[in-house]
Protein backbone atom coordinates (compact mmCIF):
# COMPACT_ATOMS: atom_id res chain seq x y z
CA UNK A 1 -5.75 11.95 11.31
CA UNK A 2 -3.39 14.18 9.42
CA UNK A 3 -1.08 14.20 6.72
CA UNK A 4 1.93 14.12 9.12
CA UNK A 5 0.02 10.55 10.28
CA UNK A 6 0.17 9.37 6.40
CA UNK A 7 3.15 10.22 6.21
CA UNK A 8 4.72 8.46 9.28
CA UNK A 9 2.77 5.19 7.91
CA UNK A 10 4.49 5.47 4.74
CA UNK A 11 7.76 5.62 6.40
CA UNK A 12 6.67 2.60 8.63
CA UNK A 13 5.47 0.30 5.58
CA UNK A 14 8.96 1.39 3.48
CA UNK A 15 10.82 0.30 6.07
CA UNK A 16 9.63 -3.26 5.50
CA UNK A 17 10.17 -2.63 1.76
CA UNK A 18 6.44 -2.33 0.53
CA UNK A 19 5.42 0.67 -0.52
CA UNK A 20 3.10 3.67 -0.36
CA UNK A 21 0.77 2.70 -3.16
CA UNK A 22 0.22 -0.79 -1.94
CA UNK A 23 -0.53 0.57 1.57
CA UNK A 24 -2.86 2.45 -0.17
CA UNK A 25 -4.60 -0.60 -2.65
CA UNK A 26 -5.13 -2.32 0.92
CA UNK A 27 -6.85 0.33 2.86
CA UNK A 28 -8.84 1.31 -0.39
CA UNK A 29 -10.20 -2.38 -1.07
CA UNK A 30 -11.99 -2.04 2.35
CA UNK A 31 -13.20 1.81 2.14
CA UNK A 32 -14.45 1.18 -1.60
CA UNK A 33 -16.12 -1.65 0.13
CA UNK A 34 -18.09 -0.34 3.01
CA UNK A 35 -18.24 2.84 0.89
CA UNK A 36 -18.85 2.32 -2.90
CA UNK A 37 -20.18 5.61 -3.55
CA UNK A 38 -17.03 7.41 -2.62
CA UNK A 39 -15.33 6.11 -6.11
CA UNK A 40 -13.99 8.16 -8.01
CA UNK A 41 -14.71 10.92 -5.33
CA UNK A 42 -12.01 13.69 -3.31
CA UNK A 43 -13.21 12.72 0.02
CA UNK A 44 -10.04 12.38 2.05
CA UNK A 45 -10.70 16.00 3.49
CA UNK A 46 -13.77 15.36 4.19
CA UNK A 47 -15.12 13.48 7.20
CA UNK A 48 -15.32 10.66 5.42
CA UNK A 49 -11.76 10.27 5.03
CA UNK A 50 -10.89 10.19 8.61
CA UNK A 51 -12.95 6.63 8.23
CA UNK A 52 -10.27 6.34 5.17
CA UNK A 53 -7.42 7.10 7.29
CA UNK A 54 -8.44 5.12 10.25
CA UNK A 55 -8.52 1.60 7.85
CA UNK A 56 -5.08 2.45 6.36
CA UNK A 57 -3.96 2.93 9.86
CA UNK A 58 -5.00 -0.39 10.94
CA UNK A 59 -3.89 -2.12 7.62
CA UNK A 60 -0.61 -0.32 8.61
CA UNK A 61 -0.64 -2.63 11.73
CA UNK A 62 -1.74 -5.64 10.02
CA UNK A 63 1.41 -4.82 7.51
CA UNK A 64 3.52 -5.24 10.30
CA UNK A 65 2.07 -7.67 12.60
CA UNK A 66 2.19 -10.06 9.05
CA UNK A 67 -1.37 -10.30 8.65
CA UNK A 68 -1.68 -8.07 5.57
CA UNK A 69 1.85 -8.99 4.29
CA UNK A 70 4.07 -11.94 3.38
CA UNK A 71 7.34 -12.03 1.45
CA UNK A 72 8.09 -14.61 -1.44
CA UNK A 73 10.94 -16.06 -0.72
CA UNK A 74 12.55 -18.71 -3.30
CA UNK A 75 14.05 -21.91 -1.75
CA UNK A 76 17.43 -22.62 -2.92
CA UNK A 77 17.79 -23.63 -6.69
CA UNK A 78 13.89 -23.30 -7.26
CA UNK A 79 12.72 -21.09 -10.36
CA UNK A 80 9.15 -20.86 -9.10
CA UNK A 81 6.88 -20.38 -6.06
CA UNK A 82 3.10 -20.59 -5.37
CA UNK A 83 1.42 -18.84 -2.74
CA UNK A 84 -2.09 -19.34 -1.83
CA UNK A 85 -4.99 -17.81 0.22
CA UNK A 86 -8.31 -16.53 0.80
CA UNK A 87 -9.77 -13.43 1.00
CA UNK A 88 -12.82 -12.39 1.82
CA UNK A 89 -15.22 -9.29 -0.04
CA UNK A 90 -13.22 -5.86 0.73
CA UNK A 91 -10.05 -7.74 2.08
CA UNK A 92 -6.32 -7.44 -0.05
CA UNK A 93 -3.27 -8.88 0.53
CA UNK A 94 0.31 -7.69 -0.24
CA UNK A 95 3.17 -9.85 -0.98
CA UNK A 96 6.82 -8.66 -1.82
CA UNK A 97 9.56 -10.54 -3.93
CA UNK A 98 13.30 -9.50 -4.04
CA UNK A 99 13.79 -9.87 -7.95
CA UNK A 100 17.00 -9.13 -10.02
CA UNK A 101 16.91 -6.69 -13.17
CA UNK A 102 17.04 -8.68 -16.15
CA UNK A 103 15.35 -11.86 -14.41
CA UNK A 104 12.30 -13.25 -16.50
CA UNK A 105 8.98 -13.00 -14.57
CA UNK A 106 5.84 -14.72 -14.93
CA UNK A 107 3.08 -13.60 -12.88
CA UNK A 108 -0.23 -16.43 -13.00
CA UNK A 109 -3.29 -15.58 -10.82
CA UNK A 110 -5.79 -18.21 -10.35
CA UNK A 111 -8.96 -16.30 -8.64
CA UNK A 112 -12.55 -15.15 -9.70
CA UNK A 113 -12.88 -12.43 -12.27
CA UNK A 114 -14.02 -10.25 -9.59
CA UNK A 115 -10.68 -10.29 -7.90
CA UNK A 116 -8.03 -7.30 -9.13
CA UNK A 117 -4.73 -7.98 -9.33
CA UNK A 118 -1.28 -4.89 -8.56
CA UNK A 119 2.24 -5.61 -9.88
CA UNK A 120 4.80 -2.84 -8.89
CA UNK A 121 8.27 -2.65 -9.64
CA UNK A 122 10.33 -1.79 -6.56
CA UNK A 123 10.36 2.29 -7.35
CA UNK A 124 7.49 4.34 -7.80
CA UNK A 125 8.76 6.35 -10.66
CA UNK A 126 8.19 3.41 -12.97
CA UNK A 127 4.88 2.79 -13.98
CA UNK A 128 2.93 -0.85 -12.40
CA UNK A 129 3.24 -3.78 -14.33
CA UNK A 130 -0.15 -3.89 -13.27
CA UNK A 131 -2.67 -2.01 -11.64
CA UNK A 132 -6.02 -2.52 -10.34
CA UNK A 133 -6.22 -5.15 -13.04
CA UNK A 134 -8.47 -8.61 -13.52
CA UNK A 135 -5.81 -9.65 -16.04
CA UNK A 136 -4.77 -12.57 -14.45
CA UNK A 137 -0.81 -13.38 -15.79
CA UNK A 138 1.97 -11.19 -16.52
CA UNK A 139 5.65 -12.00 -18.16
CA UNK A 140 8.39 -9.92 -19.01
CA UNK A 141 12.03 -9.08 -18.04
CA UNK A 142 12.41 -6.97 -15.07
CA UNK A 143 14.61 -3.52 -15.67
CA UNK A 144 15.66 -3.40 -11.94
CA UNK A 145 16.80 -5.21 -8.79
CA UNK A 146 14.54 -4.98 -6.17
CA UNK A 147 11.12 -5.56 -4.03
CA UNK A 148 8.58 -5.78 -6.56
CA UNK A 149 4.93 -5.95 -5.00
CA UNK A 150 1.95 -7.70 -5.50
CA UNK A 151 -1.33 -6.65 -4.33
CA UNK A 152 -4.27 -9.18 -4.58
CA UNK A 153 -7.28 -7.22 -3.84
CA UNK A 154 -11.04 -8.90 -3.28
């Protein structure tokens, strides 16, 4: 694997409005799994990484097959929606939300402590609501319209 195949996965998961970084939390919840003592460590040029690269390719099918994805999507009139799930040790799960700026969001997690918990607003020059976090609720106003992401990692 190459940078030219990162690349072309990033392009593939945009074009279903999640983003880079989220790719990224879900293929990094299974390496840091199976490989705990690469934390914290450059190894994605090393041979190691091509074991990196080959999970984010296959969460980049499981992104598009639905499996590693779902969007929130609000029925008519409602002002709230719950999603539920399980995952096992080293899985995540994305989930995207078309949100308008200036909308009030509350974000409410009910997991284990163990679980961490991504909020990103829909462009990656802003900084995550959350990131890698076992905070487990988040409110504020949103400051653009969008796909804002949510990655629940276990």
């Amino acid at each position: 694997y190459s940078q030219a195949d990162r690349d072309r996965w990033k392009e593939q998961v945009n074009n279903l409005k999640l983003s880079s970084r989220a790719l990224y939390d879900l293929a990094d919840a299974e390496f840091f799994y199976r490989f705990p003592q690469q934390q914290g460590r450059d190894f994605l040029n090393k041979p190691v990484g091509q074991v990196w690269n080959a999970i984010a390719f296959d969460k980049v099918n499981a992104i598009q097959s639905g499996n590693a994805l779902q969007r929130i999507v609000f029925d008519p009139g409602a002002i709230g929606k719950e999603v539920s799930g399980t995952l096992k040790p080293g899985e995540a799960r994305a989930y995207i939300a078309g949100l308008a700026e200036g909308q009030l969001m509350k974000v409410n997690l009910t997991a284990d402590r163990s679980i961490l918990l991504s909020v990103y607003p829909p462009t990656s020059d802003q900084k995550p609501l959350l990131e890698d976090s076992t905070k487990r609720t988040w409110s504020g106003t949103l400051t653009q319209n969008g796909f804002y992401e949510f990655v629940v990692i276990s």
